[in-house]
C-alpha atoms as a PDB file:
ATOM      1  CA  UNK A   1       0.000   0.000   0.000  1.00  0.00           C
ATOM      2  CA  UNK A   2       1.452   3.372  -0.826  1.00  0.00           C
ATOM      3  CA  UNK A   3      -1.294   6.021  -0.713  1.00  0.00           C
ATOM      4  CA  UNK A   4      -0.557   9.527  -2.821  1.00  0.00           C
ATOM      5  CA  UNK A   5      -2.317  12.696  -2.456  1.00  0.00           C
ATOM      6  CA  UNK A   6      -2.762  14.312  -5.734  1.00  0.00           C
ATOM      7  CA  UNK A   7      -5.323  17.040  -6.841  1.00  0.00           C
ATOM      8  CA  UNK A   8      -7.004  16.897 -10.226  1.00  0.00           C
ATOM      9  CA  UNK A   9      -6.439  20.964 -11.229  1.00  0.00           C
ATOM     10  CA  UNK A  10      -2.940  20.579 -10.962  1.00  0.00           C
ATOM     11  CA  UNK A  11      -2.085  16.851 -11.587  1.00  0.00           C
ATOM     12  CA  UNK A  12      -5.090  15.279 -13.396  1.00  0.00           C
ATOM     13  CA  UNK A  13      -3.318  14.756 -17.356  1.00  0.00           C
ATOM     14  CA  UNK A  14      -0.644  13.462 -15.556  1.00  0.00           C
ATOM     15  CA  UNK A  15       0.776   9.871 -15.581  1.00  0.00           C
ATOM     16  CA  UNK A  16       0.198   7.320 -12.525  1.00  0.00           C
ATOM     17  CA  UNK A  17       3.953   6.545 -11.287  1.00  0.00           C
ATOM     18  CA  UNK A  18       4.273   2.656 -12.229  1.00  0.00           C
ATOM     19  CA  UNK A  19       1.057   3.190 -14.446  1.00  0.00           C
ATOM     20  CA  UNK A  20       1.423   4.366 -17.785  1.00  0.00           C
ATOM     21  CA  UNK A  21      -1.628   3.867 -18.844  1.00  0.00           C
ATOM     22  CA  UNK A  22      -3.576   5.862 -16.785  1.00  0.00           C
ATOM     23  CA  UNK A  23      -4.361   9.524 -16.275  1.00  0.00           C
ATOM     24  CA  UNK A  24      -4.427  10.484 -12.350  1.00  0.00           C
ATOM     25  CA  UNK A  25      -7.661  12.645 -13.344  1.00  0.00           C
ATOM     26  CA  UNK A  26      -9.465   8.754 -14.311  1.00  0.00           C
ATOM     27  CA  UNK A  27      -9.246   8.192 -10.241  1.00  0.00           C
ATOM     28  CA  UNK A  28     -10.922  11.265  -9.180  1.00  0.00           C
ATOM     29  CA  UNK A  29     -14.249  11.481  -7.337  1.00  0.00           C
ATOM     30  CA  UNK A  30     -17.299  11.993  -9.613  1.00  0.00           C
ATOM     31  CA  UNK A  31     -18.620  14.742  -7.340  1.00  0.00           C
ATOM     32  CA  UNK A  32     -15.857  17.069  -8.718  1.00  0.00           C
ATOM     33  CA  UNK A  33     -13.714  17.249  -5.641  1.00  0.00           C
ATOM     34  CA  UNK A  34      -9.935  17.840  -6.613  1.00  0.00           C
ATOM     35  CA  UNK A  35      -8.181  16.264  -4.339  1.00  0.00           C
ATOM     36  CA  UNK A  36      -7.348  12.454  -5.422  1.00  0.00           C
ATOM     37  CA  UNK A  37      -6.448   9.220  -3.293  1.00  0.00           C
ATOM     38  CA  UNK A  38      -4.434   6.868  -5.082  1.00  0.00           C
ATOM     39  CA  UNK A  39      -2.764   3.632  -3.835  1.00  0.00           C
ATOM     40  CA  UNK A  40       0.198   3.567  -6.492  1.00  0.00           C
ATOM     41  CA  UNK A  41       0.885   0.220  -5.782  1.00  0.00           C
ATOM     42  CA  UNK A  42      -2.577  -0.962  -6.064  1.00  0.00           C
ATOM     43  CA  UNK A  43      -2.131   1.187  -9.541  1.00  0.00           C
ATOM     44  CA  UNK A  44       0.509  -0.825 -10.883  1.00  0.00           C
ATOM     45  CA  UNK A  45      -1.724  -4.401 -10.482  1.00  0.00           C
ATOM     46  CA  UNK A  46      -4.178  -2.272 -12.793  1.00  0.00           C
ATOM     47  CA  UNK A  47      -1.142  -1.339 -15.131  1.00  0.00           C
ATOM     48  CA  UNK A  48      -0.746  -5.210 -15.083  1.00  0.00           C
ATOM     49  CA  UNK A  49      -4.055  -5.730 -16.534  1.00  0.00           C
ATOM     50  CA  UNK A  50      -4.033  -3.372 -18.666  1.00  0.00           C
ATOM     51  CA  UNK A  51      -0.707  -4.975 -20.494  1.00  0.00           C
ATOM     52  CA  UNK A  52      -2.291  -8.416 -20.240  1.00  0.00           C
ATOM     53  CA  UNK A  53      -5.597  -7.765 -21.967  1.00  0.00           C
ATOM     54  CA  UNK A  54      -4.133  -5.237 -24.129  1.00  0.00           C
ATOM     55  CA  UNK A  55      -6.933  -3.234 -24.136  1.00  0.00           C
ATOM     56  CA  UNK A  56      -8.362   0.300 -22.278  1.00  0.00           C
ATOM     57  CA  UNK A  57      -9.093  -0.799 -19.035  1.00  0.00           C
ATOM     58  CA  UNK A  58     -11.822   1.762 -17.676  1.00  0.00           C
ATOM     59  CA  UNK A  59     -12.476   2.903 -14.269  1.00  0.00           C
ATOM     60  CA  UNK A  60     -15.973   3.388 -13.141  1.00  0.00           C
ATOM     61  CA  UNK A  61     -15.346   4.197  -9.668  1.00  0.00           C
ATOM     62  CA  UNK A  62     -12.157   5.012  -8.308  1.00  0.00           C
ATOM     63  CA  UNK A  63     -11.316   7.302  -5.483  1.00  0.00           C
ATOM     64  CA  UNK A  64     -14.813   8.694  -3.642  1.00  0.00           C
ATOM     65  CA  UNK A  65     -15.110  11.227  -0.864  1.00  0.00           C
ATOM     66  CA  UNK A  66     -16.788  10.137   2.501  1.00  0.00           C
ATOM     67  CA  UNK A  67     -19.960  12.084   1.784  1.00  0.00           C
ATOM     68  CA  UNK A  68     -19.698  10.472  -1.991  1.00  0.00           C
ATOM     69  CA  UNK A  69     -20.014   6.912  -1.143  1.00  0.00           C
ATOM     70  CA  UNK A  70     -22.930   7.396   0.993  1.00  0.00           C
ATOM     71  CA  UNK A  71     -24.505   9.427  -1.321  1.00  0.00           C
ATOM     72  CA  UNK A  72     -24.634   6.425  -3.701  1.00  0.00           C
ATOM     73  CA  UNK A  73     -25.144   3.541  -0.996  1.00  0.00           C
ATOM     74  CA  UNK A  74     -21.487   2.782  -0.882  1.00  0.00           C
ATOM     75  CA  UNK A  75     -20.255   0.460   2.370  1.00  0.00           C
ATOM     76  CA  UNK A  76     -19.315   2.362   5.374  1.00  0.00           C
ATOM     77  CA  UNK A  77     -15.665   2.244   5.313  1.00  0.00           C
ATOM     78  CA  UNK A  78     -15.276   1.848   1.387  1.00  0.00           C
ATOM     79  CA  UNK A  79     -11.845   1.079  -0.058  1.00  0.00           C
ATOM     80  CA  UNK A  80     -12.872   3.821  -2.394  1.00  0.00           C
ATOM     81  CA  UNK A  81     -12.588   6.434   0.691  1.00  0.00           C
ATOM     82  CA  UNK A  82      -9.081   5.681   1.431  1.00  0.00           C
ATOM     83  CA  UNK A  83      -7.735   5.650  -2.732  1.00  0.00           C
ATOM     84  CA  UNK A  84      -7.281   1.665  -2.860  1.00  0.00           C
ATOM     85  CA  UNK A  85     -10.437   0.901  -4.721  1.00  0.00           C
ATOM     86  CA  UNK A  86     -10.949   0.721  -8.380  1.00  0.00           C
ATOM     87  CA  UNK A  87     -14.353  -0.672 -10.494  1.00  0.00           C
ATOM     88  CA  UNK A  88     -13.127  -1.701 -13.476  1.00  0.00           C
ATOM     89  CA  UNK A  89     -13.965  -2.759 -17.032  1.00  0.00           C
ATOM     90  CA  UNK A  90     -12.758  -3.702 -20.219  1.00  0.00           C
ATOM     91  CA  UNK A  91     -15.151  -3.899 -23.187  1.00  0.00           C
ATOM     92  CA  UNK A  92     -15.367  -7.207 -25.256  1.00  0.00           C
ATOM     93  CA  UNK A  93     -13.648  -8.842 -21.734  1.00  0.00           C
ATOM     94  CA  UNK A  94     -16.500 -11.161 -19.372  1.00  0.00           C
ATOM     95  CA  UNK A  95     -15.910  -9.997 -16.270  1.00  0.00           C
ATOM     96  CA  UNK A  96     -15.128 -13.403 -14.541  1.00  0.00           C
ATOM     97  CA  UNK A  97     -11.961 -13.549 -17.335  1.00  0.00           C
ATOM     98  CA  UNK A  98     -10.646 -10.052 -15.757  1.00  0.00           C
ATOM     99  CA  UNK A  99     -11.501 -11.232 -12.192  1.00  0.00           C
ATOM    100  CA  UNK A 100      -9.713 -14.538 -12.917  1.00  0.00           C
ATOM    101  CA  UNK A 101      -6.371 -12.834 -14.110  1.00  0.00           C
ATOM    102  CA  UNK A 102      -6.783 -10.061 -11.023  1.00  0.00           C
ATOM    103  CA  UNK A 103      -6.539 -13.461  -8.675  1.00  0.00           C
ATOM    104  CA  UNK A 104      -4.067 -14.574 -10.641  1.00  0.00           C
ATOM    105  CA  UNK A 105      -1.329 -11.479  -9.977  1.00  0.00           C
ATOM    106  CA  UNK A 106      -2.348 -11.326  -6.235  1.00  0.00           C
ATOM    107  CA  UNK A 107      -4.927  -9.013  -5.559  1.00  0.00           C
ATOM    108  CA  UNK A 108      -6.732 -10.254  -2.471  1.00  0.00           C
ATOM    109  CA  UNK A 109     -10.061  -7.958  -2.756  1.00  0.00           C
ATOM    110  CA  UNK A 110     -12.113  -8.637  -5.859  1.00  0.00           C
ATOM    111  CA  UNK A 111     -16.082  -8.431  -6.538  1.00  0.00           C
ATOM    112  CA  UNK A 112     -17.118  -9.414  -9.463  1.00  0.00           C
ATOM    113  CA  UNK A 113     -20.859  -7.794 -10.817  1.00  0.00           C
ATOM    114  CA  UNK A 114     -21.560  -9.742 -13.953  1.00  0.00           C
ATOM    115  CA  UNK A 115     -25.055  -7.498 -14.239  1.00  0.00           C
ATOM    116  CA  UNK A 116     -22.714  -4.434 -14.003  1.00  0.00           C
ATOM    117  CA  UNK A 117     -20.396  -5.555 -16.141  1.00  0.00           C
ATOM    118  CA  UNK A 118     -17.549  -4.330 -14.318  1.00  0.00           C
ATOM    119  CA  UNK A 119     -15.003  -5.822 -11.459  1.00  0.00           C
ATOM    120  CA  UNK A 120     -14.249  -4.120  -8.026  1.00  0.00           C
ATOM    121  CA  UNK A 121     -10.433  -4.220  -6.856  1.00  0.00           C
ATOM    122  CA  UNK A 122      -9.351  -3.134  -3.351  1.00  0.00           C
ATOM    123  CA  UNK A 123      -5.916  -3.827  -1.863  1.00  0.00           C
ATOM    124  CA  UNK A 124      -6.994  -5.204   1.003  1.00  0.00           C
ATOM    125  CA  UNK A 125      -4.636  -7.391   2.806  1.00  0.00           C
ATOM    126  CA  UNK A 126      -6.611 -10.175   3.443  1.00  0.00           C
ATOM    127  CA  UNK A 127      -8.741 -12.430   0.431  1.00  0.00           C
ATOM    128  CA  UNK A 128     -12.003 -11.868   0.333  1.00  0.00           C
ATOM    129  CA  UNK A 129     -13.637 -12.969  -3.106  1.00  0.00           C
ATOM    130  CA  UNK A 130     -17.542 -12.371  -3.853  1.00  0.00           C
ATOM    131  CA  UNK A 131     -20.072 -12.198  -6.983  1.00  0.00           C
ATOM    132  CA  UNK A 132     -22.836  -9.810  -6.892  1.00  0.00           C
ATOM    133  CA  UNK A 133     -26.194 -10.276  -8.919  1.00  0.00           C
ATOM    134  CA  UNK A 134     -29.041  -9.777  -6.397  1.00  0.00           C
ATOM    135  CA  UNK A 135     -27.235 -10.409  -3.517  1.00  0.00           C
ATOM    136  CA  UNK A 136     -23.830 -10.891  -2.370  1.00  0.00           C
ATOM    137  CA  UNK A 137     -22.036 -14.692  -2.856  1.00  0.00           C
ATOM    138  CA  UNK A 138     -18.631 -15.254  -1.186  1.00  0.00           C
ATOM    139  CA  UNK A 139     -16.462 -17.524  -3.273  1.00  0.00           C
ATOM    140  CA  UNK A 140     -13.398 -19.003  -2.364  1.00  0.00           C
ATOM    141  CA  UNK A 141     -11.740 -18.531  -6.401  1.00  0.00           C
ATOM    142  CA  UNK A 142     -12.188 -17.135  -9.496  1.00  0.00           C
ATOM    143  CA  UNK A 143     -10.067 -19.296 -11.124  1.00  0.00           C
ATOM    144  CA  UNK A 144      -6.945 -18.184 -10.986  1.00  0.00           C
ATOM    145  CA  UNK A 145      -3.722 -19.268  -9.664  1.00  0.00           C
ATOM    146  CA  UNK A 146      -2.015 -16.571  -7.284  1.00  0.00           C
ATOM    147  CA  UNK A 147       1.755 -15.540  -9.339  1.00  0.00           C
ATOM    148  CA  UNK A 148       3.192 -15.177  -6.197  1.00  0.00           C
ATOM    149  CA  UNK A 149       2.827 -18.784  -5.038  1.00  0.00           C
ATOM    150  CA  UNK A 150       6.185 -20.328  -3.863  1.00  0.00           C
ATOM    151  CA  UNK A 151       7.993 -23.352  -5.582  1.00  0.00           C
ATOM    152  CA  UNK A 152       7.690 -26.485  -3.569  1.00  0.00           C
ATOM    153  CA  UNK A 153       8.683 -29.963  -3.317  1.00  0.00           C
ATOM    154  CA  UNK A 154       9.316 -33.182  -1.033  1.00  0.00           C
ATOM    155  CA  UNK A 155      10.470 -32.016   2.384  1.00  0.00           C
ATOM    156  CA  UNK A 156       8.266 -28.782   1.754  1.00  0.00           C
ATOM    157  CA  UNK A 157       6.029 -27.736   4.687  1.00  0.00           C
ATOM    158  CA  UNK A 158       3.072 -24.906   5.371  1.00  0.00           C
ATOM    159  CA  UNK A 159      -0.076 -23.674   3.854  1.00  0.00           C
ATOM    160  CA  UNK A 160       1.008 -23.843   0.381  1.00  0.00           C
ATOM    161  CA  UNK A 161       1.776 -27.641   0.294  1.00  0.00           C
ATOM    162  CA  UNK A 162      -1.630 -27.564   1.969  1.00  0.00           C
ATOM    163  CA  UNK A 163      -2.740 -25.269  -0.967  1.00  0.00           C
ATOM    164  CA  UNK A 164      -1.503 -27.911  -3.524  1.00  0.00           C
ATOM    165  CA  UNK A 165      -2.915 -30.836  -2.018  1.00  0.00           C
ATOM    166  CA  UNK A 166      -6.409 -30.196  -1.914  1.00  0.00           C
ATOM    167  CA  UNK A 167      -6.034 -29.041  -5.448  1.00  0.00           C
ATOM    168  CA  UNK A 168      -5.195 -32.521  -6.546  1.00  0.00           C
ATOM    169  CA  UNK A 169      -7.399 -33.984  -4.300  1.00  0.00           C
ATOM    170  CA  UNK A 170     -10.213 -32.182  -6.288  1.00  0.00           C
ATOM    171  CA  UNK A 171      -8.642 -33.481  -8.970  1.00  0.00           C
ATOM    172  CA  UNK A 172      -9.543 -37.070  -8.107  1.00  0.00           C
ATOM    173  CA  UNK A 173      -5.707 -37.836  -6.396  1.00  0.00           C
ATOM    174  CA  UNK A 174      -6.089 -39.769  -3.146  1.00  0.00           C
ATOM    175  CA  UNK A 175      -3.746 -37.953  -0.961  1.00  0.00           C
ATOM    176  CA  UNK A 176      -4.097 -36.132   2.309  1.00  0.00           C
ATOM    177  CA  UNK A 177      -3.982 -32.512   2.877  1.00  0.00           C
ATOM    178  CA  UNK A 178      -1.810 -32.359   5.599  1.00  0.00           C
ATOM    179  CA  UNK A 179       0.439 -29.538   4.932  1.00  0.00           C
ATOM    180  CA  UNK A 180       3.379 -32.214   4.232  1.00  0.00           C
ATOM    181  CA  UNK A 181       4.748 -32.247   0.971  1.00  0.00           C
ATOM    182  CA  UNK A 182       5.411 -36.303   1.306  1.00  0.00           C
ATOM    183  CA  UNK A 183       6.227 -39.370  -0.971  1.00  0.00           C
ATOM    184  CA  UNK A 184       2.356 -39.370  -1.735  1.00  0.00           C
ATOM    185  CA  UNK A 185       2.394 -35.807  -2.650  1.00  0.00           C
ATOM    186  CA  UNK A 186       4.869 -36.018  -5.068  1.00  0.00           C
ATOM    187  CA  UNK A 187       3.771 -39.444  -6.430  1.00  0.00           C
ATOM    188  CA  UNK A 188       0.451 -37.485  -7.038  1.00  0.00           C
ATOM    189  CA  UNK A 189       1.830 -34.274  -8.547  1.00  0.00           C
ATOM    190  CA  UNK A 190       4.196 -36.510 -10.941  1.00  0.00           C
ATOM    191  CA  UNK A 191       1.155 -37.938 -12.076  1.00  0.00           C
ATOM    192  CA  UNK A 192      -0.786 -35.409 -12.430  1.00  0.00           C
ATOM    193  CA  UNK A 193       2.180 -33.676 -14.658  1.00  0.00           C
ATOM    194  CA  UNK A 194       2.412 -36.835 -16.587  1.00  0.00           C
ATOM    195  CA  UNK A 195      -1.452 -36.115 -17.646  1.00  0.00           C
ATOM    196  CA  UNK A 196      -1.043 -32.746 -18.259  1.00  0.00           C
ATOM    197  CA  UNK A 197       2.078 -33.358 -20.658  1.00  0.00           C
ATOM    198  CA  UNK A 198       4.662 -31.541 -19.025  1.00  0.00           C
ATOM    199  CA  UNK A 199       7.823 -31.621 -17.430  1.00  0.00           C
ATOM    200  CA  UNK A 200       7.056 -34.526 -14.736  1.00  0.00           C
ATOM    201  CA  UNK A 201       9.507 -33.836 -11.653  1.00  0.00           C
ATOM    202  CA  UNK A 202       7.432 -33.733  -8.746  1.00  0.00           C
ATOM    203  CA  UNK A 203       7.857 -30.384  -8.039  1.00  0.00           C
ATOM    204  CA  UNK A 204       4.805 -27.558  -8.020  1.00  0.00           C
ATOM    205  CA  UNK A 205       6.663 -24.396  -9.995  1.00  0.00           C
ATOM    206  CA  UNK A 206       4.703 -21.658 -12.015  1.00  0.00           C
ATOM    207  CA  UNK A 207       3.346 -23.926 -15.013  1.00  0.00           C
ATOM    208  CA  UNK A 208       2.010 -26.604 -12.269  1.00  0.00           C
ATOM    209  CA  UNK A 209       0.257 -24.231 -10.079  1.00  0.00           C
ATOM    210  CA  UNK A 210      -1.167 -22.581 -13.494  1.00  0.00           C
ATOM    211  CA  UNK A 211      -2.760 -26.224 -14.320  1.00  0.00           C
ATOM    212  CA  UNK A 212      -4.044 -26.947 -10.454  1.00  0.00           C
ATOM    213  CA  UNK A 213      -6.198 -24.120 -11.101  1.00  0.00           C
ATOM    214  CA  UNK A 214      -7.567 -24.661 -14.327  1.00  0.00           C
END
Protein backbone atom coordinates (compact mmCIF):
# COMPACT_ATOMS: atom_id res chain seq x y z
CA UNK A 1 0.00 0.00 0.00
CA UNK A 2 1.45 3.37 -0.83
CA UNK A 3 -1.29 6.02 -0.71
CA UNK A 4 -0.56 9.53 -2.82
CA UNK A 5 -2.32 12.70 -2.46
CA UNK A 6 -2.76 14.31 -5.73
CA UNK A 7 -5.32 17.04 -6.84
CA UNK A 8 -7.00 16.90 -10.23
CA UNK A 9 -6.44 20.96 -11.23
CA UNK A 10 -2.94 20.58 -10.96
CA UNK A 11 -2.08 16.85 -11.59
CA UNK A 12 -5.09 15.28 -13.40
CA UNK A 13 -3.32 14.76 -17.36
CA UNK A 14 -0.64 13.46 -15.56
CA UNK A 15 0.78 9.87 -15.58
CA UNK A 16 0.20 7.32 -12.53
CA UNK A 17 3.95 6.54 -11.29
CA UNK A 18 4.27 2.66 -12.23
CA UNK A 19 1.06 3.19 -14.45
CA UNK A 20 1.42 4.37 -17.78
CA UNK A 21 -1.63 3.87 -18.84
CA UNK A 22 -3.58 5.86 -16.78
CA UNK A 23 -4.36 9.52 -16.28
CA UNK A 24 -4.43 10.48 -12.35
CA UNK A 25 -7.66 12.65 -13.34
CA UNK A 26 -9.47 8.75 -14.31
CA UNK A 27 -9.25 8.19 -10.24
CA UNK A 28 -10.92 11.27 -9.18
CA UNK A 29 -14.25 11.48 -7.34
CA UNK A 30 -17.30 11.99 -9.61
CA UNK A 31 -18.62 14.74 -7.34
CA UNK A 32 -15.86 17.07 -8.72
CA UNK A 33 -13.71 17.25 -5.64
CA UNK A 34 -9.94 17.84 -6.61
CA UNK A 35 -8.18 16.26 -4.34
CA UNK A 36 -7.35 12.45 -5.42
CA UNK A 37 -6.45 9.22 -3.29
CA UNK A 38 -4.43 6.87 -5.08
CA UNK A 39 -2.76 3.63 -3.84
CA UNK A 40 0.20 3.57 -6.49
CA UNK A 41 0.88 0.22 -5.78
CA UNK A 42 -2.58 -0.96 -6.06
CA UNK A 43 -2.13 1.19 -9.54
CA UNK A 44 0.51 -0.83 -10.88
CA UNK A 45 -1.72 -4.40 -10.48
CA UNK A 46 -4.18 -2.27 -12.79
CA UNK A 47 -1.14 -1.34 -15.13
CA UNK A 48 -0.75 -5.21 -15.08
CA UNK A 49 -4.06 -5.73 -16.53
CA UNK A 50 -4.03 -3.37 -18.67
CA UNK A 51 -0.71 -4.97 -20.49
CA UNK A 52 -2.29 -8.42 -20.24
CA UNK A 53 -5.60 -7.77 -21.97
CA UNK A 54 -4.13 -5.24 -24.13
CA UNK A 55 -6.93 -3.23 -24.14
CA UNK A 56 -8.36 0.30 -22.28
CA UNK A 57 -9.09 -0.80 -19.04
CA UNK A 58 -11.82 1.76 -17.68
CA UNK A 59 -12.48 2.90 -14.27
CA UNK A 60 -15.97 3.39 -13.14
CA UNK A 61 -15.35 4.20 -9.67
CA UNK A 62 -12.16 5.01 -8.31
CA UNK A 63 -11.32 7.30 -5.48
CA UNK A 64 -14.81 8.69 -3.64
CA UNK A 65 -15.11 11.23 -0.86
CA UNK A 66 -16.79 10.14 2.50
CA UNK A 67 -19.96 12.08 1.78
CA UNK A 68 -19.70 10.47 -1.99
CA UNK A 69 -20.01 6.91 -1.14
CA UNK A 70 -22.93 7.40 0.99
CA UNK A 71 -24.50 9.43 -1.32
CA UNK A 72 -24.63 6.43 -3.70
CA UNK A 73 -25.14 3.54 -1.00
CA UNK A 74 -21.49 2.78 -0.88
CA UNK A 75 -20.26 0.46 2.37
CA UNK A 76 -19.32 2.36 5.37
CA UNK A 77 -15.67 2.24 5.31
CA UNK A 78 -15.28 1.85 1.39
CA UNK A 79 -11.85 1.08 -0.06
CA UNK A 80 -12.87 3.82 -2.39
CA UNK A 81 -12.59 6.43 0.69
CA UNK A 82 -9.08 5.68 1.43
CA UNK A 83 -7.74 5.65 -2.73
CA UNK A 84 -7.28 1.67 -2.86
CA UNK A 85 -10.44 0.90 -4.72
CA UNK A 86 -10.95 0.72 -8.38
CA UNK A 87 -14.35 -0.67 -10.49
CA UNK A 88 -13.13 -1.70 -13.48
CA UNK A 89 -13.96 -2.76 -17.03
CA UNK A 90 -12.76 -3.70 -20.22
CA UNK A 91 -15.15 -3.90 -23.19
CA UNK A 92 -15.37 -7.21 -25.26
CA UNK A 93 -13.65 -8.84 -21.73
CA UNK A 94 -16.50 -11.16 -19.37
CA UNK A 95 -15.91 -10.00 -16.27
CA UNK A 96 -15.13 -13.40 -14.54
CA UNK A 97 -11.96 -13.55 -17.34
CA UNK A 98 -10.65 -10.05 -15.76
CA UNK A 99 -11.50 -11.23 -12.19
CA UNK A 100 -9.71 -14.54 -12.92
CA UNK A 101 -6.37 -12.83 -14.11
CA UNK A 102 -6.78 -10.06 -11.02
CA UNK A 103 -6.54 -13.46 -8.68
CA UNK A 104 -4.07 -14.57 -10.64
CA UNK A 105 -1.33 -11.48 -9.98
CA UNK A 106 -2.35 -11.33 -6.23
CA UNK A 107 -4.93 -9.01 -5.56
CA UNK A 108 -6.73 -10.25 -2.47
CA UNK A 109 -10.06 -7.96 -2.76
CA UNK A 110 -12.11 -8.64 -5.86
CA UNK A 111 -16.08 -8.43 -6.54
CA UNK A 112 -17.12 -9.41 -9.46
CA UNK A 113 -20.86 -7.79 -10.82
CA UNK A 114 -21.56 -9.74 -13.95
CA UNK A 115 -25.06 -7.50 -14.24
CA UNK A 116 -22.71 -4.43 -14.00
CA UNK A 117 -20.40 -5.55 -16.14
CA UNK A 118 -17.55 -4.33 -14.32
CA UNK A 119 -15.00 -5.82 -11.46
CA UNK A 120 -14.25 -4.12 -8.03
CA UNK A 121 -10.43 -4.22 -6.86
CA UNK A 122 -9.35 -3.13 -3.35
CA UNK A 123 -5.92 -3.83 -1.86
CA UNK A 124 -6.99 -5.20 1.00
CA UNK A 125 -4.64 -7.39 2.81
CA UNK A 126 -6.61 -10.17 3.44
CA UNK A 127 -8.74 -12.43 0.43
CA UNK A 128 -12.00 -11.87 0.33
CA UNK A 129 -13.64 -12.97 -3.11
CA UNK A 130 -17.54 -12.37 -3.85
CA UNK A 131 -20.07 -12.20 -6.98
CA UNK A 132 -22.84 -9.81 -6.89
CA UNK A 133 -26.19 -10.28 -8.92
CA UNK A 134 -29.04 -9.78 -6.40
CA UNK A 135 -27.23 -10.41 -3.52
CA UNK A 136 -23.83 -10.89 -2.37
CA UNK A 137 -22.04 -14.69 -2.86
CA UNK A 138 -18.63 -15.25 -1.19
CA UNK A 139 -16.46 -17.52 -3.27
CA UNK A 140 -13.40 -19.00 -2.36
CA UNK A 141 -11.74 -18.53 -6.40
CA UNK A 142 -12.19 -17.13 -9.50
CA UNK A 143 -10.07 -19.30 -11.12
CA UNK A 144 -6.94 -18.18 -10.99
CA UNK A 145 -3.72 -19.27 -9.66
CA UNK A 146 -2.01 -16.57 -7.28
CA UNK A 147 1.76 -15.54 -9.34
CA UNK A 148 3.19 -15.18 -6.20
CA UNK A 149 2.83 -18.78 -5.04
CA UNK A 150 6.19 -20.33 -3.86
CA UNK A 151 7.99 -23.35 -5.58
CA UNK A 152 7.69 -26.48 -3.57
CA UNK A 153 8.68 -29.96 -3.32
CA UNK A 154 9.32 -33.18 -1.03
CA UNK A 155 10.47 -32.02 2.38
CA UNK A 156 8.27 -28.78 1.75
CA UNK A 157 6.03 -27.74 4.69
CA UNK A 158 3.07 -24.91 5.37
CA UNK A 159 -0.08 -23.67 3.85
CA UNK A 160 1.01 -23.84 0.38
CA UNK A 161 1.78 -27.64 0.29
CA UNK A 162 -1.63 -27.56 1.97
CA UNK A 163 -2.74 -25.27 -0.97
CA UNK A 164 -1.50 -27.91 -3.52
CA UNK A 165 -2.91 -30.84 -2.02
CA UNK A 166 -6.41 -30.20 -1.91
CA UNK A 167 -6.03 -29.04 -5.45
CA UNK A 168 -5.20 -32.52 -6.55
CA UNK A 169 -7.40 -33.98 -4.30
CA UNK A 170 -10.21 -32.18 -6.29
CA UNK A 171 -8.64 -33.48 -8.97
CA UNK A 172 -9.54 -37.07 -8.11
CA UNK A 173 -5.71 -37.84 -6.40
CA UNK A 174 -6.09 -39.77 -3.15
CA UNK A 175 -3.75 -37.95 -0.96
CA UNK A 176 -4.10 -36.13 2.31
CA UNK A 177 -3.98 -32.51 2.88
CA UNK A 178 -1.81 -32.36 5.60
CA UNK A 179 0.44 -29.54 4.93
CA UNK A 180 3.38 -32.21 4.23
CA UNK A 181 4.75 -32.25 0.97
CA UNK A 182 5.41 -36.30 1.31
CA UNK A 183 6.23 -39.37 -0.97
CA UNK A 184 2.36 -39.37 -1.74
CA UNK A 185 2.39 -35.81 -2.65
CA UNK A 186 4.87 -36.02 -5.07
CA UNK A 187 3.77 -39.44 -6.43
CA UNK A 188 0.45 -37.49 -7.04
CA UNK A 189 1.83 -34.27 -8.55
CA UNK A 190 4.20 -36.51 -10.94
CA UNK A 191 1.16 -37.94 -12.08
CA UNK A 192 -0.79 -35.41 -12.43
CA UNK A 193 2.18 -33.68 -14.66
CA UNK A 194 2.41 -36.83 -16.59
CA UNK A 195 -1.45 -36.11 -17.65
CA UNK A 196 -1.04 -32.75 -18.26
CA UNK A 197 2.08 -33.36 -20.66
CA UNK A 198 4.66 -31.54 -19.02
CA UNK A 199 7.82 -31.62 -17.43
CA UNK A 200 7.06 -34.53 -14.74
CA UNK A 201 9.51 -33.84 -11.65
CA UNK A 202 7.43 -33.73 -8.75
CA UNK A 203 7.86 -30.38 -8.04
CA UNK A 204 4.81 -27.56 -8.02
CA UNK A 205 6.66 -24.40 -10.00
CA UNK A 206 4.70 -21.66 -12.01
CA UNK A 207 3.35 -23.93 -15.01
CA UNK A 208 2.01 -26.60 -12.27
CA UNK A 209 0.26 -24.23 -10.08
CA UNK A 210 -1.17 -22.58 -13.49
CA UNK A 211 -2.76 -26.22 -14.32
CA UNK A 212 -4.04 -26.95 -10.45
CA UNK A 213 -6.20 -24.12 -11.10
CA UNK A 214 -7.57 -24.66 -14.33
Amino acid sequence: MNVITYYKSRDGEKKVPGAPHFKIKEFACHDGTDKIFIDIDHAKKLEKIRVHFKKAVHINSGYRTVSYNRKIGGASGSYHTKGRAFDIYISGVNVKTIAKYAEAIGIKGIGCYPNANFVHIDSRPSKFFYYYTNYYRSVRTFGGSPAYYPIIAKGSRGAYVKKAQNRLIKKGYKISADGIFGSSTENAVKRFQKKSEITVDGIVGKNTWKLLYK
